[in-house]
C-alpha atoms as a PDB file:
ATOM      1  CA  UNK A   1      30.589 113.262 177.658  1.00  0.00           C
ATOM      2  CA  UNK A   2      28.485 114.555 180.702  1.00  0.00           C
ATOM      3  CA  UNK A   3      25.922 115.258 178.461  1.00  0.00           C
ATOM      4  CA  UNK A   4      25.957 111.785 177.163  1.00  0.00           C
ATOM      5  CA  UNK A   5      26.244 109.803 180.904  1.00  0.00           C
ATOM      6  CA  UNK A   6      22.859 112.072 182.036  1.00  0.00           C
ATOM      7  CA  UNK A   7      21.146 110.963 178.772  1.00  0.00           C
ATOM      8  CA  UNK A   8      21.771 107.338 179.915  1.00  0.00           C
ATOM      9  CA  UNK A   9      20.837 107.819 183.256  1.00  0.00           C
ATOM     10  CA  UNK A  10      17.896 109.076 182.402  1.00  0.00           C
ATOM     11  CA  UNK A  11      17.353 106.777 180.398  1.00  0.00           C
ATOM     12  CA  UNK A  12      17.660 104.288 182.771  1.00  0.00           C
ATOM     13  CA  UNK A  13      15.830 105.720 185.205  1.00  0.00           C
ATOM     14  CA  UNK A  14      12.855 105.631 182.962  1.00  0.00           C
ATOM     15  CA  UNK A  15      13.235 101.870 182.203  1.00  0.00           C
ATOM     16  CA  UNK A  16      13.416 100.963 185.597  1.00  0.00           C
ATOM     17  CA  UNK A  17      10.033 103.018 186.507  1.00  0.00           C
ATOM     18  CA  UNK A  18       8.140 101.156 183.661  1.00  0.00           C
ATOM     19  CA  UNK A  19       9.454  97.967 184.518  1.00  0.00           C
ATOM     20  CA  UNK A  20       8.422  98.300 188.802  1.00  0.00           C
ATOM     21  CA  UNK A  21       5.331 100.268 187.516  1.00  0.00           C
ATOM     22  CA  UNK A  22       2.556  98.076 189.214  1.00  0.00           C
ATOM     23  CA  UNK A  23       0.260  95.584 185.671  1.00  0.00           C
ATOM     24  CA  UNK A  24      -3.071  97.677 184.494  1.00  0.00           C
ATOM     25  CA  UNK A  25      -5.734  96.580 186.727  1.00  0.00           C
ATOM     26  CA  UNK A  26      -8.008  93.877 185.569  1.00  0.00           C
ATOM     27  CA  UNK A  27     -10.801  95.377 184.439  1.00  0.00           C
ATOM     28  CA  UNK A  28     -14.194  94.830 186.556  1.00  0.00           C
ATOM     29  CA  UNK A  29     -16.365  91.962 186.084  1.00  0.00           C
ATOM     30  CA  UNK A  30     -20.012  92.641 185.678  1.00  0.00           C
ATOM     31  CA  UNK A  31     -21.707  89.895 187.287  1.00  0.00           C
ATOM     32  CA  UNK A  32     -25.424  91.094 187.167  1.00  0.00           C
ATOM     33  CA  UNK A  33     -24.269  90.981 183.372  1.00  0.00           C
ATOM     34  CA  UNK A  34     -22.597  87.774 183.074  1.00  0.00           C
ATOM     35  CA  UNK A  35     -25.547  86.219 185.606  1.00  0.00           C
ATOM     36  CA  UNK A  36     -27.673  87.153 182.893  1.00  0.00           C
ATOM     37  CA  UNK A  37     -26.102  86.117 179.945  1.00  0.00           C
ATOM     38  CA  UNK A  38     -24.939  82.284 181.565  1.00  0.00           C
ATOM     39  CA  UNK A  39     -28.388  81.887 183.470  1.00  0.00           C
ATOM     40  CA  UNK A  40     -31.723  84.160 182.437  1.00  0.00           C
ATOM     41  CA  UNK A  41     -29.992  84.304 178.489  1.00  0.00           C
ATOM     42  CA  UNK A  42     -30.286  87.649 176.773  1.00  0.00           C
ATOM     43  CA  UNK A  43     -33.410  87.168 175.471  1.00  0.00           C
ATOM     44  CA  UNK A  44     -34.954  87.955 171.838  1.00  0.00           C
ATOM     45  CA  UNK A  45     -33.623  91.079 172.056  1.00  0.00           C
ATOM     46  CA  UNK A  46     -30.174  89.863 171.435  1.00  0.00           C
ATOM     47  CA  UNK A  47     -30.163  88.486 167.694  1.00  0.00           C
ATOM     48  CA  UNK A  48     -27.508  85.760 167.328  1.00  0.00           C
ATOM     49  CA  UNK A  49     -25.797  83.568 164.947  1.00  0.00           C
ATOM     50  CA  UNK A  50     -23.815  81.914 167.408  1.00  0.00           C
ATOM     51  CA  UNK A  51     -22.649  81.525 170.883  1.00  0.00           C
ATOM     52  CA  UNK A  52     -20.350  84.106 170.554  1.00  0.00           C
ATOM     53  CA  UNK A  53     -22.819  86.805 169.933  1.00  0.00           C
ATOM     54  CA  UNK A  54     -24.292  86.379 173.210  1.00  0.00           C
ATOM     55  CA  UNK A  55     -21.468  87.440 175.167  1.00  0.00           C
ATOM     56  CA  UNK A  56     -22.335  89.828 178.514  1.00  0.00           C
ATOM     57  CA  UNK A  57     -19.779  90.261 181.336  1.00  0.00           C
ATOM     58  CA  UNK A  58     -16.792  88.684 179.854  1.00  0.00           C
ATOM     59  CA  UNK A  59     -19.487  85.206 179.671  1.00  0.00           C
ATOM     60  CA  UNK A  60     -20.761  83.477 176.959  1.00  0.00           C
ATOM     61  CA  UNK A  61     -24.653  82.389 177.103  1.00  0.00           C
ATOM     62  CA  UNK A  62     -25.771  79.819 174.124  1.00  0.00           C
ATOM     63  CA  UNK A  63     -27.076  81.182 170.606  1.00  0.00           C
ATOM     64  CA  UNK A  64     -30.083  78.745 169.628  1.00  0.00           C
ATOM     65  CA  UNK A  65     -32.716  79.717 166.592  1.00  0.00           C
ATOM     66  CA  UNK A  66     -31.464  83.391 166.803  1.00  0.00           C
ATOM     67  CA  UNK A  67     -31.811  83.573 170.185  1.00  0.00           C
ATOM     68  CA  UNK A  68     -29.466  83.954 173.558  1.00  0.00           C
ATOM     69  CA  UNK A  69     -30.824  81.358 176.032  1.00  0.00           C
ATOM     70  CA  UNK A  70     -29.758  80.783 179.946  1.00  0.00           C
ATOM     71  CA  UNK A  71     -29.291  77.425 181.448  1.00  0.00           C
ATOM     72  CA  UNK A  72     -32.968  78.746 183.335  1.00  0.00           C
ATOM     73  CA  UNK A  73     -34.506  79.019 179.654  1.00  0.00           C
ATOM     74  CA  UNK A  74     -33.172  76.508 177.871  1.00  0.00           C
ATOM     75  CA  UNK A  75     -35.029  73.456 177.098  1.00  0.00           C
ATOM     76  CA  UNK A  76     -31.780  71.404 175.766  1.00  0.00           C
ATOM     77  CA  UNK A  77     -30.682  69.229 178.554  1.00  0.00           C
ATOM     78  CA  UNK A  78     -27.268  69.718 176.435  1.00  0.00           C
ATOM     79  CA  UNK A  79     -27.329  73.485 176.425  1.00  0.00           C
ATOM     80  CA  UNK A  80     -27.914  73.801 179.439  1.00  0.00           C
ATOM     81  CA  UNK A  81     -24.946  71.393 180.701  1.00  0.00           C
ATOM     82  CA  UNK A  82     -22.835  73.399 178.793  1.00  0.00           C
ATOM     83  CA  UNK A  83     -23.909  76.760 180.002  1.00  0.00           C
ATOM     84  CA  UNK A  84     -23.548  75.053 183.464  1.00  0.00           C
ATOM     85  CA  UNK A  85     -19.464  74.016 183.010  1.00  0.00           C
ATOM     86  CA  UNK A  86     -19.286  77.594 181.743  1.00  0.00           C
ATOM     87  CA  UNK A  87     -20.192  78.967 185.140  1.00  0.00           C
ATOM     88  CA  UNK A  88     -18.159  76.479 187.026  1.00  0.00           C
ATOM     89  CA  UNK A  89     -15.375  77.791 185.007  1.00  0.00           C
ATOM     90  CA  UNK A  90     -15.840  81.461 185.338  1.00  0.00           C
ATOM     91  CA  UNK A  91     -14.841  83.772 188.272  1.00  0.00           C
ATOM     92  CA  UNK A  92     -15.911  83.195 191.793  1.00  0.00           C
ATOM     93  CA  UNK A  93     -17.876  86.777 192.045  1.00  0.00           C
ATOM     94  CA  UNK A  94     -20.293  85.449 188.739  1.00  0.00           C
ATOM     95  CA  UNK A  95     -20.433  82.168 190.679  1.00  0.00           C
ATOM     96  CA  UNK A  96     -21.743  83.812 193.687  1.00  0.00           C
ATOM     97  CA  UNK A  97     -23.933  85.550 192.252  1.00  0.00           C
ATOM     98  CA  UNK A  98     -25.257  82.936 189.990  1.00  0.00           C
ATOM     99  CA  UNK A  99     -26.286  80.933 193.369  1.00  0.00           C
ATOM    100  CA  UNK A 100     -28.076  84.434 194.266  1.00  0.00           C
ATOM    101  CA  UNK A 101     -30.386  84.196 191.428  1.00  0.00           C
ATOM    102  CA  UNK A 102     -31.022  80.511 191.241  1.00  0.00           C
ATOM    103  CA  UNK A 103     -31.785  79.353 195.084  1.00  0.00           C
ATOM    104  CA  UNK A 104     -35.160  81.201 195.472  1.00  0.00           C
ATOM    105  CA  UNK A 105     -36.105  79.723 191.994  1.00  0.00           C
ATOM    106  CA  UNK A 106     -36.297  76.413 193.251  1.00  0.00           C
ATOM    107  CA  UNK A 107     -38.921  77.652 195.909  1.00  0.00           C
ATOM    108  CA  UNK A 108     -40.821  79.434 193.770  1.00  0.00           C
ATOM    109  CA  UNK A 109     -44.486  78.336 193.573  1.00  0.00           C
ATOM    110  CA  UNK A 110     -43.948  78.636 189.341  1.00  0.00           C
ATOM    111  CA  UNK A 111     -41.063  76.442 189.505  1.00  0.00           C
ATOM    112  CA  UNK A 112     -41.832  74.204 187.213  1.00  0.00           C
ATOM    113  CA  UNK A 113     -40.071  70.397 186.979  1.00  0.00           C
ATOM    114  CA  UNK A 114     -37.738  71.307 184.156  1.00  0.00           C
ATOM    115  CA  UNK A 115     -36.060  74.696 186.393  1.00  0.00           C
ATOM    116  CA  UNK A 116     -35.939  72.626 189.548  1.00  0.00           C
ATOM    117  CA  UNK A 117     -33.753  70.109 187.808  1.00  0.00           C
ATOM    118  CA  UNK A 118     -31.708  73.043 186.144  1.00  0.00           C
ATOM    119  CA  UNK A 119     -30.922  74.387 189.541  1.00  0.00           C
ATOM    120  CA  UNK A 120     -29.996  71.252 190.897  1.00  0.00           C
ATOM    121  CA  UNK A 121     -27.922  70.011 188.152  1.00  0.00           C
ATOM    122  CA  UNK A 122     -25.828  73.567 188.581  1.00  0.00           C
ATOM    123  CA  UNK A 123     -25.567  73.477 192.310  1.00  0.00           C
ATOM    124  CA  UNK A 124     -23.997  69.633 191.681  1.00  0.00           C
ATOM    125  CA  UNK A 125     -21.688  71.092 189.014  1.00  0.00           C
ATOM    126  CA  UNK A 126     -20.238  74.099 191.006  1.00  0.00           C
ATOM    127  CA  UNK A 127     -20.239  71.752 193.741  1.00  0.00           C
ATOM    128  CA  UNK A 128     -17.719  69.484 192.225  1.00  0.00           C
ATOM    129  CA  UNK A 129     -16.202  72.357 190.436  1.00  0.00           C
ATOM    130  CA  UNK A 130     -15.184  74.028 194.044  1.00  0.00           C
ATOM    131  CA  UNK A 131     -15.384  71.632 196.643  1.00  0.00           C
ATOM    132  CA  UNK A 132     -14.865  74.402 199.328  1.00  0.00           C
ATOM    133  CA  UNK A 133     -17.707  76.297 198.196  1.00  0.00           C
ATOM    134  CA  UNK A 134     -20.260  73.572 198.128  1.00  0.00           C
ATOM    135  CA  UNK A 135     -22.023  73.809 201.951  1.00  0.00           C
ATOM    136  CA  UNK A 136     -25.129  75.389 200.930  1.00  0.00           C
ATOM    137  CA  UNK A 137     -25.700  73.583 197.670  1.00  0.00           C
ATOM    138  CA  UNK A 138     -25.281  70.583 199.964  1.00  0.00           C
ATOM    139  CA  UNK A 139     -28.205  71.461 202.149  1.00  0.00           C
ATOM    140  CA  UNK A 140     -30.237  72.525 199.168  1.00  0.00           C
ATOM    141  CA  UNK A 141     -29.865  69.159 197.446  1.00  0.00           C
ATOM    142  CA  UNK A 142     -30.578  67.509 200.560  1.00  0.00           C
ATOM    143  CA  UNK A 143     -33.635  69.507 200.903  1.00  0.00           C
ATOM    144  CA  UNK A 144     -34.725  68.119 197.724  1.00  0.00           C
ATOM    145  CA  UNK A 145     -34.411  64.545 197.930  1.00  0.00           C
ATOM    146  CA  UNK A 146     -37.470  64.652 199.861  1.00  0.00           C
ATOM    147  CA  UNK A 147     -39.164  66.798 196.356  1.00  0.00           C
ATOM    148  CA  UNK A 148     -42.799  65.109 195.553  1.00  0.00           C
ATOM    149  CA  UNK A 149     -41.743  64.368 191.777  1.00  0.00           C
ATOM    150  CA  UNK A 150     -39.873  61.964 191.040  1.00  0.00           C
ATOM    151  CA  UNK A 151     -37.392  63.142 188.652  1.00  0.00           C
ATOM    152  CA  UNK A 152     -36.331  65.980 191.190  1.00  0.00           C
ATOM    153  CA  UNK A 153     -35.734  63.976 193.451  1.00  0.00           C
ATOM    154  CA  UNK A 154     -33.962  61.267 191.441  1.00  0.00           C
ATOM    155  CA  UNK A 155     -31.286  64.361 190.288  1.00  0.00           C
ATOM    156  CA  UNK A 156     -30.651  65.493 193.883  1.00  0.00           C
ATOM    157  CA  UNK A 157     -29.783  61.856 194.353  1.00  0.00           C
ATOM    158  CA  UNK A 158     -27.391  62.063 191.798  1.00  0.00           C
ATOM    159  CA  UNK A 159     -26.139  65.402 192.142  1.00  0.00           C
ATOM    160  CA  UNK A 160     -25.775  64.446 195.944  1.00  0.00           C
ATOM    161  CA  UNK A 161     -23.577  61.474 195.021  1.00  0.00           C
ATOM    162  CA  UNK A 162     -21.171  62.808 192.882  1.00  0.00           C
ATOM    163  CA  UNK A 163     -20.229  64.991 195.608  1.00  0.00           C
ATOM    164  CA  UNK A 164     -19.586  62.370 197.396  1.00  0.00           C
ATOM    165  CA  UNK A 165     -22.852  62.839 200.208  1.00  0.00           C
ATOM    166  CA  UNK A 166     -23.504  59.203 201.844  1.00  0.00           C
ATOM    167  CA  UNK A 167     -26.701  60.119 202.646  1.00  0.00           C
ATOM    168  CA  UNK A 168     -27.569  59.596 198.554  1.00  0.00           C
ATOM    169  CA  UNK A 169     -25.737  55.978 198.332  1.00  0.00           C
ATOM    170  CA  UNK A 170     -28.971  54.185 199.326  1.00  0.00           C
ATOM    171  CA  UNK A 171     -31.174  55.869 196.695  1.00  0.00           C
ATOM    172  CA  UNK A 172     -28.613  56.015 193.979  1.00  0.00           C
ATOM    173  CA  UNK A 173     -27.978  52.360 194.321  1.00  0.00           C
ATOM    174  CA  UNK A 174     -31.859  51.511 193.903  1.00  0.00           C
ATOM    175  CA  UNK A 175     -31.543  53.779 191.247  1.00  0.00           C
ATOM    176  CA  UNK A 176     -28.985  51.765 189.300  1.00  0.00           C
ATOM    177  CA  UNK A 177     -30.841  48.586 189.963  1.00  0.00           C
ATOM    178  CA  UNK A 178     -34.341  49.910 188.861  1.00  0.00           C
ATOM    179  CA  UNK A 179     -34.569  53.550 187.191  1.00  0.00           C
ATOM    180  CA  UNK A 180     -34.966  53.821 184.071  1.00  0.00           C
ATOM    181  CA  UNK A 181     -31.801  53.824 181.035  1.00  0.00           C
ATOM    182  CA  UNK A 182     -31.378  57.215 181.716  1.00  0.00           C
ATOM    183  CA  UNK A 183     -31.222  56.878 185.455  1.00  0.00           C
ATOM    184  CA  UNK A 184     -28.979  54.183 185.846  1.00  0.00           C
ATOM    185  CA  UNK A 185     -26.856  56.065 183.360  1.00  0.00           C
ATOM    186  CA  UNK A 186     -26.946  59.077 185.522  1.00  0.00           C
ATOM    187  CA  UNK A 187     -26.651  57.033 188.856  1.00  0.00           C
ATOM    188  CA  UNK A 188     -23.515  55.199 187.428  1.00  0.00           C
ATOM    189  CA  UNK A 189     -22.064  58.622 186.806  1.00  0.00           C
ATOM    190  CA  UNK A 190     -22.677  60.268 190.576  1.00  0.00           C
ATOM    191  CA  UNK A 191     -21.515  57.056 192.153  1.00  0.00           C
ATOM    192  CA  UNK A 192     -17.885  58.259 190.400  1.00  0.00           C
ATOM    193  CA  UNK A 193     -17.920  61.121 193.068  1.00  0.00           C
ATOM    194  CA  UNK A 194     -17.656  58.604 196.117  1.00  0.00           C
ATOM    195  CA  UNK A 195     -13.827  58.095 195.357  1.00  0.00           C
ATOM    196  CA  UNK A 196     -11.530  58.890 197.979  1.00  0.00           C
ATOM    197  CA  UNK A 197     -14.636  58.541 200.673  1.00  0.00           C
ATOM    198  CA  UNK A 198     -15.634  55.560 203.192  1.00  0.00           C
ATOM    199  CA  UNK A 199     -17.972  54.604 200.542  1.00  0.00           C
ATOM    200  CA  UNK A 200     -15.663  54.068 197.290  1.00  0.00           C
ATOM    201  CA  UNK A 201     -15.446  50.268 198.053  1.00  0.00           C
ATOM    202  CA  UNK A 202     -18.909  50.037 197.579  1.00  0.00           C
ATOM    203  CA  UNK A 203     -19.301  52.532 194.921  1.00  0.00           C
ATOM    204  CA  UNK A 204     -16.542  51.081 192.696  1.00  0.00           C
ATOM    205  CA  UNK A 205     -18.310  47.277 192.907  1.00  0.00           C
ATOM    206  CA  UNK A 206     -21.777  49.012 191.861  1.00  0.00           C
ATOM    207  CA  UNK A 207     -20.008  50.420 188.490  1.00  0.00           C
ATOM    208  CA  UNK A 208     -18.267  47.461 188.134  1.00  0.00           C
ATOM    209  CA  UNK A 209     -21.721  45.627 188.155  1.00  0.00           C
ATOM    210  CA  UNK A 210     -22.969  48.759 185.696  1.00  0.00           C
ATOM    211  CA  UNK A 211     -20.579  47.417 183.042  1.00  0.00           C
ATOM    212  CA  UNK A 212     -22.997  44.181 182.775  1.00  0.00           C
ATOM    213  CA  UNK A 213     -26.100  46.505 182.216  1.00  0.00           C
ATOM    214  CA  UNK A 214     -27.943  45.854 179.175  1.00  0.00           C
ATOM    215  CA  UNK A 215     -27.957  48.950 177.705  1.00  0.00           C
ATOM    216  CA  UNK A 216     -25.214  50.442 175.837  1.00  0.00           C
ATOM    217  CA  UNK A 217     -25.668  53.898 177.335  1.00  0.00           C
ATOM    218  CA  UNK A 218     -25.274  52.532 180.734  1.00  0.00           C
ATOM    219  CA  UNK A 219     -22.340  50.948 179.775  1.00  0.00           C
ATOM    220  CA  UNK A 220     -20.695  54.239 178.547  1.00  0.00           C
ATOM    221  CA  UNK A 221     -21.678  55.353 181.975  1.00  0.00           C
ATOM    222  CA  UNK A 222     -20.389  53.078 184.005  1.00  0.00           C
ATOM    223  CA  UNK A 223     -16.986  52.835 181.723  1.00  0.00           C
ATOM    224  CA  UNK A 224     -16.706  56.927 182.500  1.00  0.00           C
ATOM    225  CA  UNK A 225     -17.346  56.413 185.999  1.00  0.00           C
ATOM    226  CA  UNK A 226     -14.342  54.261 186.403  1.00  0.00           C
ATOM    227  CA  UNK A 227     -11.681  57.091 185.874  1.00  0.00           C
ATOM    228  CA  UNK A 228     -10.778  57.277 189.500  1.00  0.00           C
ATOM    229  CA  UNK A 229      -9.744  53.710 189.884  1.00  0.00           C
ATOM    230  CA  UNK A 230      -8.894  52.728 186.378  1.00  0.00           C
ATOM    231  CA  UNK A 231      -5.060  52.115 187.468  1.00  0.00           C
ATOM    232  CA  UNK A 232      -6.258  48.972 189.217  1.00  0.00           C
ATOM    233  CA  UNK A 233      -5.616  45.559 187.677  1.00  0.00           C
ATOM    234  CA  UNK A 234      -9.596  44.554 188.549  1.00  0.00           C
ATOM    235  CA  UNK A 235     -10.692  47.205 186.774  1.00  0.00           C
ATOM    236  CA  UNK A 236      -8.909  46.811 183.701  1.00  0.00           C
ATOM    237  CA  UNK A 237      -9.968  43.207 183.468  1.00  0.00           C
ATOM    238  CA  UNK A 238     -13.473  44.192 183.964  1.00  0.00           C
ATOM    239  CA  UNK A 239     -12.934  46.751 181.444  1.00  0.00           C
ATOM    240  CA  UNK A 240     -11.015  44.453 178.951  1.00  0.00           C
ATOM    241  CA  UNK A 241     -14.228  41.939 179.944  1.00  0.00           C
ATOM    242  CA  UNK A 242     -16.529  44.359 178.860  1.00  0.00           C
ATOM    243  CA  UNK A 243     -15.094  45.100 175.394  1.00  0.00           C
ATOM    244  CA  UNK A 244     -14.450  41.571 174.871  1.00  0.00           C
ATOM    245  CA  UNK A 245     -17.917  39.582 175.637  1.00  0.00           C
ATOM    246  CA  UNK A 246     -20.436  42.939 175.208  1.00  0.00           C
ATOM    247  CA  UNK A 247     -19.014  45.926 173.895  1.00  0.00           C
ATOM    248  CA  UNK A 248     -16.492  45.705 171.171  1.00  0.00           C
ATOM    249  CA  UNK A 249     -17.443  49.510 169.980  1.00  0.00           C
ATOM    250  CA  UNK A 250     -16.453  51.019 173.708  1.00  0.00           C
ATOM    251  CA  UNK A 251     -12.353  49.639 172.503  1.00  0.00           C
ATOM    252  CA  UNK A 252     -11.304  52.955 171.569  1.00  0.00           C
ATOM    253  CA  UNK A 253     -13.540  54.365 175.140  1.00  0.00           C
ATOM    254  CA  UNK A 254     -11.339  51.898 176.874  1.00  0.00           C
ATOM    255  CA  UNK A 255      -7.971  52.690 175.668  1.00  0.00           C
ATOM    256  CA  UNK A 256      -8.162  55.842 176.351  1.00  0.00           C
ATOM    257  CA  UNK A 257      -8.944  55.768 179.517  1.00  0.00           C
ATOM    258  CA  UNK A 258      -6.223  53.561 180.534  1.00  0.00           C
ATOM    259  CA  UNK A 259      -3.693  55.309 178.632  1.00  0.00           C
ATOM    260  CA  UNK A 260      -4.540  58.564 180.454  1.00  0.00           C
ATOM    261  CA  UNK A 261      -4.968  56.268 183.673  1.00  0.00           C
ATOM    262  CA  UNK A 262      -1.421  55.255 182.843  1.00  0.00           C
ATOM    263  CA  UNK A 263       0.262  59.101 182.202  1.00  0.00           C
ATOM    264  CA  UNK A 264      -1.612  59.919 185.959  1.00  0.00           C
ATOM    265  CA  UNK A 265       0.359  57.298 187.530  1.00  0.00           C
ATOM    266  CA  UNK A 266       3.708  58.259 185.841  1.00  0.00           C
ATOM    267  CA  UNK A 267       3.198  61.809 187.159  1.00  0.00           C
ATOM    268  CA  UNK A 268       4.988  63.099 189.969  1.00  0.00           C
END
């Protein structure tokens, strides 16, 4: 019997060590690795069949023609937007760091058009991504909207207004009046960030106006950049408007949004 009551103490004793043993430690994050996999790319030296195979510091770069590409070496605008939400997404050290290696390429005297609009596109993303984290890609995008070409400049505009920046408003809005499809697209979708500011009165009524635009990509655009005020009645006219008189193929774009307009307001 005593033999028996120390084998179950022990016992116990041993259960109740593994169970207040502190969790393994999380293992360290690389972040010169995953910097280089989610914004130089790995290179030809990394043969790959798909994303997955270009995988460095727990982060995936993009697998195109047998070959790991960064959102600095891509030349897909859709690559590159990808690999951009993938560093919003991952840890705050590879995020950091990430903003190490791309703010002097924007100064660089080789910068060309294409990696000046990479950086600024990212610095938006991780912006909106991490609101508390965005002071210095503020200032940087700021910096830019004075840039001599045009297309720089028009993307800190943007990038500047979905973070909700007044100081982009009167640019963006010429910008949704005059650019070109892709601009007003892209101006309809920043002037979404300007919800929940002094501004979104204003903002809201140039979206609204969007919905009219001639093109269909615009419209898309401007539909998307309703989400924040979707819940209200004047919006879902205009949006019932739009499907009705110009865009019967954007019904299933609408409905969806309302519905998930409509679960938002349920929850608590």
């Amino acid at each position: 019997m005593a033999r028996r009551r120390v084998r179950y103490v022990l016992s116990w004793l041993a259960a109740f060590t593994a169970c207040s043993a502190p969790p393994p430690a999380e293992p360290a994050i690389d972040a010169a690795q995953a910097v280089a996999a989610l914004v130089d790319g790995l290179g030809p030296t990394r043969l790959c069949h798909s994303d997955n195979d270009c995988v460095a510091g727990g982060q995936r770069g993009a697998c195109s023609m047998g070959t790991c590409f960064g959102l600095l070496t891509t030349d897909s605008r859709a690559v590159r937007r990808a690999l951009v939400d993938r560093l919003a997404r991952s840890p705050q050290v590879v995020r950091e760091a990430a903003l190490r290696r791309i703010r002097p390429v924007y100064n660089a005297p080789t910068a060309g058009i294409a990696t000046r609009v990479a950086v600024l596109e990212t610095m938006g993303a991780l912006g909106r991504a991490h609101p508390t984290e965005a002071d210095s890609e503020r200032l940087t995008l700021r910096l830019a909207l004075s840039d001599g070409d045009a297309q720089v400049a028009a993307t800190a505009r943007v990038e500047l207004a979905s973070l909700g920046d007044a100081s982009a408003l009167p640019g963006v809005t010429e910008d949704l009046a005059q650019g070109t499809e892709l601009l007003r697209a892209e101006a309809a979708r920043g002037l979404q960030g300007y919800a929940g500011t002094p501004q979104a009165a204003e903002a809201k009524a140039l979206i609204l106006g969007a919905l009219a635009d001639r093109s269909p990509v615009v419209q898309l655009a401007a539909l998307r950049a309703c989400q924040p005020w979707a819940g209200e009645a004047a919006v879902r006219a205009a949006l019932e408007t739009l499907v009705r008189e110009r865009a019967p193929h954007l019904r299933y774009e609408v409905d969806n949004l309302l519905a998930t307009a409509k679960i938002a307001a349920k929850e608590p």
